[in-house]
PDB file of N, CA and C in Angstrom:
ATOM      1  N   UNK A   1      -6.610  49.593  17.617  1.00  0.00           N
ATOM      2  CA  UNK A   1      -5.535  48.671  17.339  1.00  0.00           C
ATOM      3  C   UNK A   1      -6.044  47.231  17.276  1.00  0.00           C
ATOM      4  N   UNK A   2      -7.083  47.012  18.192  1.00  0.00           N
ATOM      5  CA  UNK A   2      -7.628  45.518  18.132  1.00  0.00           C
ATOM      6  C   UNK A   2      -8.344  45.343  17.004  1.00  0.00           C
ATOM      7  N   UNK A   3      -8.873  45.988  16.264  1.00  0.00           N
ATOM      8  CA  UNK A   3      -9.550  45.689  14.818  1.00  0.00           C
ATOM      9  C   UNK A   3      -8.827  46.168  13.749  1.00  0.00           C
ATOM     10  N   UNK A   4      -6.948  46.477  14.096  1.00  0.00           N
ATOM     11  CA  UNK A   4      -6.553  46.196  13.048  1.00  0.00           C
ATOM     12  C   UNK A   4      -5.832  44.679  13.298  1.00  0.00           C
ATOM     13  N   UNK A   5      -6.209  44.294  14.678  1.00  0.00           N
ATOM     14  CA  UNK A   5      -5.433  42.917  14.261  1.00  0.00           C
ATOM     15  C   UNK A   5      -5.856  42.014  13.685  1.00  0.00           C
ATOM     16  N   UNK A   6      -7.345  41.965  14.253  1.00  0.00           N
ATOM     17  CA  UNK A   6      -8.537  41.131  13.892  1.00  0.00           C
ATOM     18  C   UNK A   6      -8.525  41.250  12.223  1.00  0.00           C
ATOM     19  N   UNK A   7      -8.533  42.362  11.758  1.00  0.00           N
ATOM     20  CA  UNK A   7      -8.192  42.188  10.038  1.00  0.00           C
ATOM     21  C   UNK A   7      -6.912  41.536   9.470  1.00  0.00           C
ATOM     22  N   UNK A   8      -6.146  41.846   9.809  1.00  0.00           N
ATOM     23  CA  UNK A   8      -5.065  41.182   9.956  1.00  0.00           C
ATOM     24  C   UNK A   8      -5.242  39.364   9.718  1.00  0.00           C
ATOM     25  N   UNK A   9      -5.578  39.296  10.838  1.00  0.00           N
ATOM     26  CA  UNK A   9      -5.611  37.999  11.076  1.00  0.00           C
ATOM     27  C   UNK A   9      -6.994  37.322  10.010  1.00  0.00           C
ATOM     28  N   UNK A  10      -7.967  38.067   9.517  1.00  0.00           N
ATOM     29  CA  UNK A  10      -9.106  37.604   9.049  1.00  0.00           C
ATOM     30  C   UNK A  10      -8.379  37.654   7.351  1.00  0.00           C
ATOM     31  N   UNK A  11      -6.898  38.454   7.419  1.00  0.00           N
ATOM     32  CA  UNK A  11      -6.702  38.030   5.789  1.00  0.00           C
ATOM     33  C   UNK A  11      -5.776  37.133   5.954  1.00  0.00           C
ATOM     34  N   UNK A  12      -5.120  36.955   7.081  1.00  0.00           N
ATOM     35  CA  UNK A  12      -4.125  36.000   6.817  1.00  0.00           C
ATOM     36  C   UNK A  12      -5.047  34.419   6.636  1.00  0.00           C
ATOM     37  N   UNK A  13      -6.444  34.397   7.136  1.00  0.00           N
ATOM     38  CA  UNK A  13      -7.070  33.145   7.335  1.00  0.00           C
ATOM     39  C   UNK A  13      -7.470  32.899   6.129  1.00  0.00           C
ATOM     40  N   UNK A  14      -8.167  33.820   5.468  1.00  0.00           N
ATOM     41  CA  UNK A  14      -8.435  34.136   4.084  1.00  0.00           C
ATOM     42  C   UNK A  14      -7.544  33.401   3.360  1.00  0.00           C
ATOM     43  N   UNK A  15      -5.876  34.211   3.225  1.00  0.00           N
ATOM     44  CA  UNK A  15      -4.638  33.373   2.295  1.00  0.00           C
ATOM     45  C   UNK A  15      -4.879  32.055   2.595  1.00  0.00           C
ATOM     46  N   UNK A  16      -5.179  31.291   3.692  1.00  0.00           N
ATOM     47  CA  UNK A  16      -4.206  30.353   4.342  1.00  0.00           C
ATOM     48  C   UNK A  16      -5.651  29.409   3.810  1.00  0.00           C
ATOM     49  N   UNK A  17      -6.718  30.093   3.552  1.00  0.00           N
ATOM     50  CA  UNK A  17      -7.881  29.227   2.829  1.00  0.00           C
ATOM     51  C   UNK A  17      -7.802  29.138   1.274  1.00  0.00           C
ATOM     52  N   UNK A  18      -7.743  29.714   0.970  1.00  0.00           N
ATOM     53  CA  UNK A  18      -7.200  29.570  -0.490  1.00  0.00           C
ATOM     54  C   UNK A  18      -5.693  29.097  -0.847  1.00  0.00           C
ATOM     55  N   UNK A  19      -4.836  28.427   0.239  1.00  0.00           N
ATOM     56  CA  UNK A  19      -3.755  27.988  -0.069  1.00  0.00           C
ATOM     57  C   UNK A  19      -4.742  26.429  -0.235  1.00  0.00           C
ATOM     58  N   UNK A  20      -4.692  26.238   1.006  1.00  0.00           N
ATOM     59  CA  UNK A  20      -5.192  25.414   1.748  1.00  0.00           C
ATOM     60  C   UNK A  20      -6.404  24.072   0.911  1.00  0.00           C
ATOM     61  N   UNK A  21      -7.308  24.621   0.320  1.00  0.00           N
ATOM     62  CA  UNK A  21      -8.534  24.278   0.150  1.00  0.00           C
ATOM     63  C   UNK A  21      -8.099  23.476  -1.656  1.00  0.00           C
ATOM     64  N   UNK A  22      -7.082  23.784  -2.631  1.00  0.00           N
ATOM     65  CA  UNK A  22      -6.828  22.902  -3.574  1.00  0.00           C
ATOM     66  C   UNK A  22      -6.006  21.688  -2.969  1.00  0.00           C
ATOM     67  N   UNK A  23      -5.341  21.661  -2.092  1.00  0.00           N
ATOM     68  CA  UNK A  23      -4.823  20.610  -1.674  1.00  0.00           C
ATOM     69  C   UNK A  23      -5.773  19.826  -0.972  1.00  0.00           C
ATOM     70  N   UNK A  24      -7.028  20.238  -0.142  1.00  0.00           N
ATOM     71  CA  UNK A  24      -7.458  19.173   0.414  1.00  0.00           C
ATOM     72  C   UNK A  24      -8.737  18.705  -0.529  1.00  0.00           C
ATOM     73  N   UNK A  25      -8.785  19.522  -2.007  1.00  0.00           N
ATOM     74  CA  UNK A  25      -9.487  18.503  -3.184  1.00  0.00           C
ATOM     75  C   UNK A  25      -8.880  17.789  -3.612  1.00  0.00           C
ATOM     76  N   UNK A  26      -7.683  17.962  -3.925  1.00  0.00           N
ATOM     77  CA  UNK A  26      -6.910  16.666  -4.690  1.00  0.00           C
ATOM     78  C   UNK A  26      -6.586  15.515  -3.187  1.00  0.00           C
ATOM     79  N   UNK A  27      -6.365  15.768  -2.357  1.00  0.00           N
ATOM     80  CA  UNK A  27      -6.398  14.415  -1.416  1.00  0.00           C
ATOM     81  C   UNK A  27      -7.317  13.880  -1.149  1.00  0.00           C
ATOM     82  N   UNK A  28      -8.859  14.420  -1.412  1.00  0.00           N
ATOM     83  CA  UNK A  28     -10.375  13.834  -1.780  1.00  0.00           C
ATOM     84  C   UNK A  28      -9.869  13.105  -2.600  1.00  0.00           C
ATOM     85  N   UNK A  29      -9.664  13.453  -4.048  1.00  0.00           N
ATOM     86  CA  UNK A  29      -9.556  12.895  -4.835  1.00  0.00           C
ATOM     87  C   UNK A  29      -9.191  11.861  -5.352  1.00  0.00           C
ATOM     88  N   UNK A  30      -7.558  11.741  -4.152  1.00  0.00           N
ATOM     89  CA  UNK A  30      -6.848  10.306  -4.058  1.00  0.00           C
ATOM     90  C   UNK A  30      -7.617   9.598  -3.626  1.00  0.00           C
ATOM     91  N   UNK A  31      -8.469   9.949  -2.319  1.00  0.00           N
ATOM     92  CA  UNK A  31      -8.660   9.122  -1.273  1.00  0.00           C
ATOM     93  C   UNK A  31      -9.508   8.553  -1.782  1.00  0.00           C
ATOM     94  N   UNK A  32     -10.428   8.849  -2.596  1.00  0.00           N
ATOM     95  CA  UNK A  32     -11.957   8.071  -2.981  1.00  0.00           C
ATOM     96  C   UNK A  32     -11.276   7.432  -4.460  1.00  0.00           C
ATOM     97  N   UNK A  33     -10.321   7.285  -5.131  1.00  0.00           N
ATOM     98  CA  UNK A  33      -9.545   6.514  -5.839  1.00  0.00           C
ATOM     99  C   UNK A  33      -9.218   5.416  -5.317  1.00  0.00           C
ATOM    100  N   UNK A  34      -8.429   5.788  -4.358  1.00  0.00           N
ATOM    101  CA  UNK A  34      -7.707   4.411  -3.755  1.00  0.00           C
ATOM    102  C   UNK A  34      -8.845   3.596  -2.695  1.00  0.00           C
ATOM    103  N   UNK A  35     -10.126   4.232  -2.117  1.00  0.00           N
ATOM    104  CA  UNK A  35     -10.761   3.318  -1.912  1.00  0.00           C
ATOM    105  C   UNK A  35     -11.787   2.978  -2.682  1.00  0.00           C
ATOM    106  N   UNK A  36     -12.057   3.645  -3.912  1.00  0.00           N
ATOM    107  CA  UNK A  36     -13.093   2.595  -4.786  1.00  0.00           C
ATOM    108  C   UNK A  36     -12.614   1.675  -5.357  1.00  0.00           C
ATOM    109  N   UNK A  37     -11.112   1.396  -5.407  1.00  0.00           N
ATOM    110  CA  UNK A  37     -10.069   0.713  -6.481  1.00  0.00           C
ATOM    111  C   UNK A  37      -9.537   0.046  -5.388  1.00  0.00           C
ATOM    112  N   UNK A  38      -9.851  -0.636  -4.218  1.00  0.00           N
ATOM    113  CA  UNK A  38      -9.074  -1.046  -3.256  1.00  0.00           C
ATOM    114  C   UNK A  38      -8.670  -2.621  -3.672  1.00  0.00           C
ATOM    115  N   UNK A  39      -9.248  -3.379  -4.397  1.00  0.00           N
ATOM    116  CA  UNK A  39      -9.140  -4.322  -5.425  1.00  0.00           C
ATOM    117  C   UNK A  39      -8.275  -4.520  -6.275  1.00  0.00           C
ATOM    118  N   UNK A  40      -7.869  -3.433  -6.766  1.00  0.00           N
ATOM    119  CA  UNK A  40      -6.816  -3.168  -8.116  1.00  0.00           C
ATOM    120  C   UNK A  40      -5.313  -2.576  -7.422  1.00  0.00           C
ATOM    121  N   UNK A  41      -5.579  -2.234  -6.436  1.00  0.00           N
ATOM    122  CA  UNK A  41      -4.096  -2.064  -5.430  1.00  0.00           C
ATOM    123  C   UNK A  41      -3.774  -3.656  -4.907  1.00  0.00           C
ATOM    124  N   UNK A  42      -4.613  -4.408  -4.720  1.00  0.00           N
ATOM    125  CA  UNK A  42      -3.787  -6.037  -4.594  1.00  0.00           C
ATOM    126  C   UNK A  42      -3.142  -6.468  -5.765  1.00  0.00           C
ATOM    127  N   UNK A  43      -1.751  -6.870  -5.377  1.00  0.00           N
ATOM    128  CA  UNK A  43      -0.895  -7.142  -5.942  1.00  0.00           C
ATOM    129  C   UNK A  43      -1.705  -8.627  -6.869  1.00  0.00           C
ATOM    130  N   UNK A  44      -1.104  -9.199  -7.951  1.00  0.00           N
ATOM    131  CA  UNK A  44      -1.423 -10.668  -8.231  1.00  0.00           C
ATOM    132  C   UNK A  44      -0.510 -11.479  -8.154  1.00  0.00           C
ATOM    133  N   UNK A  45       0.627 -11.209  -8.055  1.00  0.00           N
ATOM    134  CA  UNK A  45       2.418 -11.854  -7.714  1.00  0.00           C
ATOM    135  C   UNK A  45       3.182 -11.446  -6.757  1.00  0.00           C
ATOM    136  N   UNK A  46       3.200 -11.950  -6.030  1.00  0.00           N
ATOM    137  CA  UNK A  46       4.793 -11.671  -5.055  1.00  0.00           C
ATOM    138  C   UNK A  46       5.637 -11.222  -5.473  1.00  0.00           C
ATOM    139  N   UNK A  47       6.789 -10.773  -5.331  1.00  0.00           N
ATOM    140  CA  UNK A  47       7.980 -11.316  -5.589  1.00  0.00           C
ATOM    141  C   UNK A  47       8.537 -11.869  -4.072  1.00  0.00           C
ATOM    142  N   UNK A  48      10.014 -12.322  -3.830  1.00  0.00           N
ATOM    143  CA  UNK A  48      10.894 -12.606  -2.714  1.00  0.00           C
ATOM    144  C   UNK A  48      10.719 -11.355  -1.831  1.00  0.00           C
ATOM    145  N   UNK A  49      11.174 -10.098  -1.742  1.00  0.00           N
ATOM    146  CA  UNK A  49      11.028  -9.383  -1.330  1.00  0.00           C
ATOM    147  C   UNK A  49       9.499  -8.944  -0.470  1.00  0.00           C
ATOM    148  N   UNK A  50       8.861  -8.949  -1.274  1.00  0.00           N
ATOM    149  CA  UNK A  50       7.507  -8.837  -0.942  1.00  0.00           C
ATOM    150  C   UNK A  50       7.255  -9.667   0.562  1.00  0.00           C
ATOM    151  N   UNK A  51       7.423 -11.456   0.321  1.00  0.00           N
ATOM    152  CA  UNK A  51       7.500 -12.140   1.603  1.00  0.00           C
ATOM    153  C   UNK A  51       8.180 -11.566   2.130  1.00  0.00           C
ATOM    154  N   UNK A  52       9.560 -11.303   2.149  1.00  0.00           N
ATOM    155  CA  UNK A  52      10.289 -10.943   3.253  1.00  0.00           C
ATOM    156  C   UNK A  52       9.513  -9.747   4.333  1.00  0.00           C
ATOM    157  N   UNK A  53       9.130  -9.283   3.436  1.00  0.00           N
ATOM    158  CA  UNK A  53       8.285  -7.857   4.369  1.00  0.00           C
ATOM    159  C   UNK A  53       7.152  -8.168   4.662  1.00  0.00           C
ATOM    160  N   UNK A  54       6.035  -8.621   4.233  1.00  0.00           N
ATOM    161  CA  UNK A  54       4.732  -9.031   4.206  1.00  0.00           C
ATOM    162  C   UNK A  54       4.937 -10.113   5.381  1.00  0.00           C
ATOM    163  N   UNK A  55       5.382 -10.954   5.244  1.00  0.00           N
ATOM    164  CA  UNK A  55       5.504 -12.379   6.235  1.00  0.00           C
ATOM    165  C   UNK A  55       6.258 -12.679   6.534  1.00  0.00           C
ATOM    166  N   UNK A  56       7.665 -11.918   6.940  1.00  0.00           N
ATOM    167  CA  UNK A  56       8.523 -11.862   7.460  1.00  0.00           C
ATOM    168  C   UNK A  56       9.445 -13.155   7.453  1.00  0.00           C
ATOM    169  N   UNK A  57       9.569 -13.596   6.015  1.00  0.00           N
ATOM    170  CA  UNK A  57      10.432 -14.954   5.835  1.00  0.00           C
ATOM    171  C   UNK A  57      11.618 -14.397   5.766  1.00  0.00           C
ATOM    172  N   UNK A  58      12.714 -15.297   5.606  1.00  0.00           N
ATOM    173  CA  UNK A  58      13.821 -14.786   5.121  1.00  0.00           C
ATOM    174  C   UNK A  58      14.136 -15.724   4.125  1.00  0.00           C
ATOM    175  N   UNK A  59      15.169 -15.004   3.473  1.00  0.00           N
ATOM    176  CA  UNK A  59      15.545 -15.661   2.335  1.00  0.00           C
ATOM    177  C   UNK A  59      15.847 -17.176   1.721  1.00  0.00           C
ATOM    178  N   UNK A  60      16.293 -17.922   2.973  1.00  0.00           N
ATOM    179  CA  UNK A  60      16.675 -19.223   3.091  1.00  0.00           C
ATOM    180  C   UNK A  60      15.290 -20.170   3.354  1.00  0.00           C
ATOM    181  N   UNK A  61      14.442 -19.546   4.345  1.00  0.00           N
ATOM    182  CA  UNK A  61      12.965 -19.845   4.775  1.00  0.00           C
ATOM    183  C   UNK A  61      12.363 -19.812   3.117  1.00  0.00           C
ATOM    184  N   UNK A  62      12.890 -18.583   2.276  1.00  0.00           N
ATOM    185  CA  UNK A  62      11.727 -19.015   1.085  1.00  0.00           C
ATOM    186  C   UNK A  62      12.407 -19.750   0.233  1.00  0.00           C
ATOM    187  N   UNK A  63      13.365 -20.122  -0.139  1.00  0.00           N
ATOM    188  CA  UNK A  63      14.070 -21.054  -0.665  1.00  0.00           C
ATOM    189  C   UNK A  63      13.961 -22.563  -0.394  1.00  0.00           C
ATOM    190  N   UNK A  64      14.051 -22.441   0.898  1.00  0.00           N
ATOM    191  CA  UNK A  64      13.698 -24.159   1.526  1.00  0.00           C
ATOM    192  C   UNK A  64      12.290 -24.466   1.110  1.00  0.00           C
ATOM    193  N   UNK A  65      11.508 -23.590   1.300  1.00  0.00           N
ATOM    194  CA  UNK A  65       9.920 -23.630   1.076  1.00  0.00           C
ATOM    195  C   UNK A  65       9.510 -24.032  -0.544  1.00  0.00           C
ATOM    196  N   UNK A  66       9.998 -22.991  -1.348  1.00  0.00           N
ATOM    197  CA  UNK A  66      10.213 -24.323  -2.566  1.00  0.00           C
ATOM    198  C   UNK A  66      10.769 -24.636  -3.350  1.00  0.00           C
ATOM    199  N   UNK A  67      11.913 -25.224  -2.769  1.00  0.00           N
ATOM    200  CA  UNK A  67      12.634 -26.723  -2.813  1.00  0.00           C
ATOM    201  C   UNK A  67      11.218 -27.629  -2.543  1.00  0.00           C
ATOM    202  N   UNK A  68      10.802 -27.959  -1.552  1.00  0.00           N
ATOM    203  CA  UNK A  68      10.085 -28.887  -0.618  1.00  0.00           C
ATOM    204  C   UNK A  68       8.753 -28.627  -1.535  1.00  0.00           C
ATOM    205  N   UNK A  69       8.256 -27.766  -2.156  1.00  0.00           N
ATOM    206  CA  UNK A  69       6.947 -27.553  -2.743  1.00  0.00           C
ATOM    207  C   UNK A  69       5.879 -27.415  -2.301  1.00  0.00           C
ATOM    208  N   UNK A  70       6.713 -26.552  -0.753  1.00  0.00           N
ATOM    209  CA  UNK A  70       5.008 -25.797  -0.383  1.00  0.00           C
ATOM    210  C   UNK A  70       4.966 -24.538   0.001  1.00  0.00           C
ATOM    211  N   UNK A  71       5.927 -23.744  -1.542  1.00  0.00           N
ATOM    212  CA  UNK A  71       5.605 -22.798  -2.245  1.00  0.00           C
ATOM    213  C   UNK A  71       5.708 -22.623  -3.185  1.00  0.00           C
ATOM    214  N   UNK A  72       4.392 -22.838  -3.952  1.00  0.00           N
ATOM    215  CA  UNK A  72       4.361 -22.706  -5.848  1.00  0.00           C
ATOM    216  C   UNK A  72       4.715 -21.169  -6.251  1.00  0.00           C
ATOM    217  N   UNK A  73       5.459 -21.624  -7.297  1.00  0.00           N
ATOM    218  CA  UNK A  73       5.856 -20.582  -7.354  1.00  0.00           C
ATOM    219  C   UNK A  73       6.015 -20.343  -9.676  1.00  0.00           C
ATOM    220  N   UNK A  74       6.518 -19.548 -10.148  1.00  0.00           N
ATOM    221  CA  UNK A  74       6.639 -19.170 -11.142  1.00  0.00           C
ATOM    222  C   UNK A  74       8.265 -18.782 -11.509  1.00  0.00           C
ATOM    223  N   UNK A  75       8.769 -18.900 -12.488  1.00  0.00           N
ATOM    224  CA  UNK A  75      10.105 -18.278 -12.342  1.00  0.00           C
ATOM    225  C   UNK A  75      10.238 -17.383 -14.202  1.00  0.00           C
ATOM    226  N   UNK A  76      10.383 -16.096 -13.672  1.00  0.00           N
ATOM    227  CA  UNK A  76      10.454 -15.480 -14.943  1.00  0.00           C
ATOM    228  C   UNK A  76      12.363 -14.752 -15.178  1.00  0.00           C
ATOM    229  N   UNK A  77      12.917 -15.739 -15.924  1.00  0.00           N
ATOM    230  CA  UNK A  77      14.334 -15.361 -16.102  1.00  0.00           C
ATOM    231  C   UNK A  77      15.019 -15.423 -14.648  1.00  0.00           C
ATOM    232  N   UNK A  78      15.360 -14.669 -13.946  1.00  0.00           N
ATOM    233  CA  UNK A  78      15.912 -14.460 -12.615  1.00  0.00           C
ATOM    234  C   UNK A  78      15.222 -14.238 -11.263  1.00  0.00           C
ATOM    235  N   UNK A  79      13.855 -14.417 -11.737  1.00  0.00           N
ATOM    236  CA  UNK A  79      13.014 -13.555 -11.360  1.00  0.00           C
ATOM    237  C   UNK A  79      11.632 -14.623 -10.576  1.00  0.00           C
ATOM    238  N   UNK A  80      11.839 -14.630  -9.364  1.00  0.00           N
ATOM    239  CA  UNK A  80      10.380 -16.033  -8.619  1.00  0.00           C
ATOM    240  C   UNK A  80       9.400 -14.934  -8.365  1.00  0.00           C
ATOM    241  N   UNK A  81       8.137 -15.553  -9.029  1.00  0.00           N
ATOM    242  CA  UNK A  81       7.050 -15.343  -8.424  1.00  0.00           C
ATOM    243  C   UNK A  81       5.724 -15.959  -8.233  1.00  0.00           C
ATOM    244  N   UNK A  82       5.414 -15.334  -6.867  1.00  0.00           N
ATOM    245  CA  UNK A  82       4.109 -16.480  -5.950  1.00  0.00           C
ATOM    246  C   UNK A  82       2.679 -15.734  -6.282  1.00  0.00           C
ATOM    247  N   UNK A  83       1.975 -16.806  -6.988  1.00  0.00           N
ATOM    248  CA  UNK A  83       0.847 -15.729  -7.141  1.00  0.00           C
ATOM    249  C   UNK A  83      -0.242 -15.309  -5.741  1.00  0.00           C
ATOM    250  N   UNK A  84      -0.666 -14.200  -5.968  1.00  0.00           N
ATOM    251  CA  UNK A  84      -0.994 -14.100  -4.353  1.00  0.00           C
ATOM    252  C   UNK A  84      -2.359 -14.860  -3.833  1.00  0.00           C
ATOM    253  N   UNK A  85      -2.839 -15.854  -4.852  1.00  0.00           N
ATOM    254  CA  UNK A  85      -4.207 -16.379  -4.676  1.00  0.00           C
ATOM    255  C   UNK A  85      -3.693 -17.336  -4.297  1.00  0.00           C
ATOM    256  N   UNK A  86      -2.793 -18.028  -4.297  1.00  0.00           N
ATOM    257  CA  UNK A  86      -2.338 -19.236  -4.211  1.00  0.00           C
ATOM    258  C   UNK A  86      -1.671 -19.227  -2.761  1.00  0.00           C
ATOM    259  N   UNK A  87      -0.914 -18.288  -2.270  1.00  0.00           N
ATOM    260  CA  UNK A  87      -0.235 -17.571  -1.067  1.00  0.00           C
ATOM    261  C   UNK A  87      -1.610 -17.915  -0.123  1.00  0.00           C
ATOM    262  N   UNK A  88      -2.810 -16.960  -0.440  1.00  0.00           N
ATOM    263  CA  UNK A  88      -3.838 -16.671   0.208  1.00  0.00           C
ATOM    264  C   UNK A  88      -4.607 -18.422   0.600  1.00  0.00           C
ATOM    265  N   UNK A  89      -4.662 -18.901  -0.557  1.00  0.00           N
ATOM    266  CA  UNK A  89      -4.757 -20.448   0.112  1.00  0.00           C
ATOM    267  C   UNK A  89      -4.038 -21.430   0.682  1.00  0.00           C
ATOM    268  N   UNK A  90      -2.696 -21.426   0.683  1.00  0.00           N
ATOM    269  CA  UNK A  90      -2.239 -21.942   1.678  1.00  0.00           C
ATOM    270  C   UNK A  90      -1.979 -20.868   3.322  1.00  0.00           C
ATOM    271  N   UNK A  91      -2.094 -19.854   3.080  1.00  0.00           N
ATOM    272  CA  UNK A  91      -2.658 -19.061   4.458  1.00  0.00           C
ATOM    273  C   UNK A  91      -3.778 -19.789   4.840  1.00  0.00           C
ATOM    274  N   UNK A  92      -4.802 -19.468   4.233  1.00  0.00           N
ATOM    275  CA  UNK A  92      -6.253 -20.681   4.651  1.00  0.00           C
ATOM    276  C   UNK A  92      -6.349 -21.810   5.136  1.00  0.00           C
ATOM    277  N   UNK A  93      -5.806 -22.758   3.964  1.00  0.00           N
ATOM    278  CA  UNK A  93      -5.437 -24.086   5.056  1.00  0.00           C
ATOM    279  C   UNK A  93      -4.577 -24.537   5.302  1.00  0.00           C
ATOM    280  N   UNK A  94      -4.094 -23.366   5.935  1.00  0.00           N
ATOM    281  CA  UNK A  94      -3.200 -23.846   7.375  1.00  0.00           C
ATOM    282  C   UNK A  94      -3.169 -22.824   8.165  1.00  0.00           C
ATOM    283  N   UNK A  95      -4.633 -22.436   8.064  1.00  0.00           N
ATOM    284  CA  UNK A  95      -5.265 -21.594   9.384  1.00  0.00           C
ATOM    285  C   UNK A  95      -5.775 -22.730  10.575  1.00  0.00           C
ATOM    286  N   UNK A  96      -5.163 -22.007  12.074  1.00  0.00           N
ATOM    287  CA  UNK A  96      -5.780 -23.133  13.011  1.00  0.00           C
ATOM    288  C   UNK A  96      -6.394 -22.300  13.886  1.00  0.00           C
TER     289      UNK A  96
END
């Protein structure tokens, strides 16, 4: 009875490897995508939203910010956006 479980169990490991083993090529696959391309996943524009989550402004905080003009910004139809190089340098200096 013990070596029919042991078979048993040596096909269920079997299935569960051949389920198993195309899914963890294609998540290779992502994974060495998204980190050779880790460059091309940075955004180049904000939008509003984006701060809100990223740097936790709120809406009035990015509004006041530029009004006052110390946040350049872009406006496409309805639509503000901060480019993120520009974000990234005033992060810089006004690092203390």
């Amino acid at each position: 009875m013990a070596k029919v479980i042991t078979e048993k169990k040596s096909a269920l490991l079997l299935k569960f490897k051949e389920i198993i083993e195309p899914v963890l090529a294609r998540l290779e696959t992502i994974d060495s995508k998204i980190s050779g391309n880790s460059k091309s996943l940075k955004p180049g524009f904000y939008r509003n939203e984006d701060l809100k989550k990223i740097f936790g402004l709120s809406t009035n905080t990015i509004v006041k910010y530029r009004r006052t003009g110390i946040l350049p910004y872009t406006k496409l139809g309805d639509i503000f956006l901060y480019e993120a190089k520009k974000i990234e340098k005033i992060l810089h200096d006004n690092e203390v």
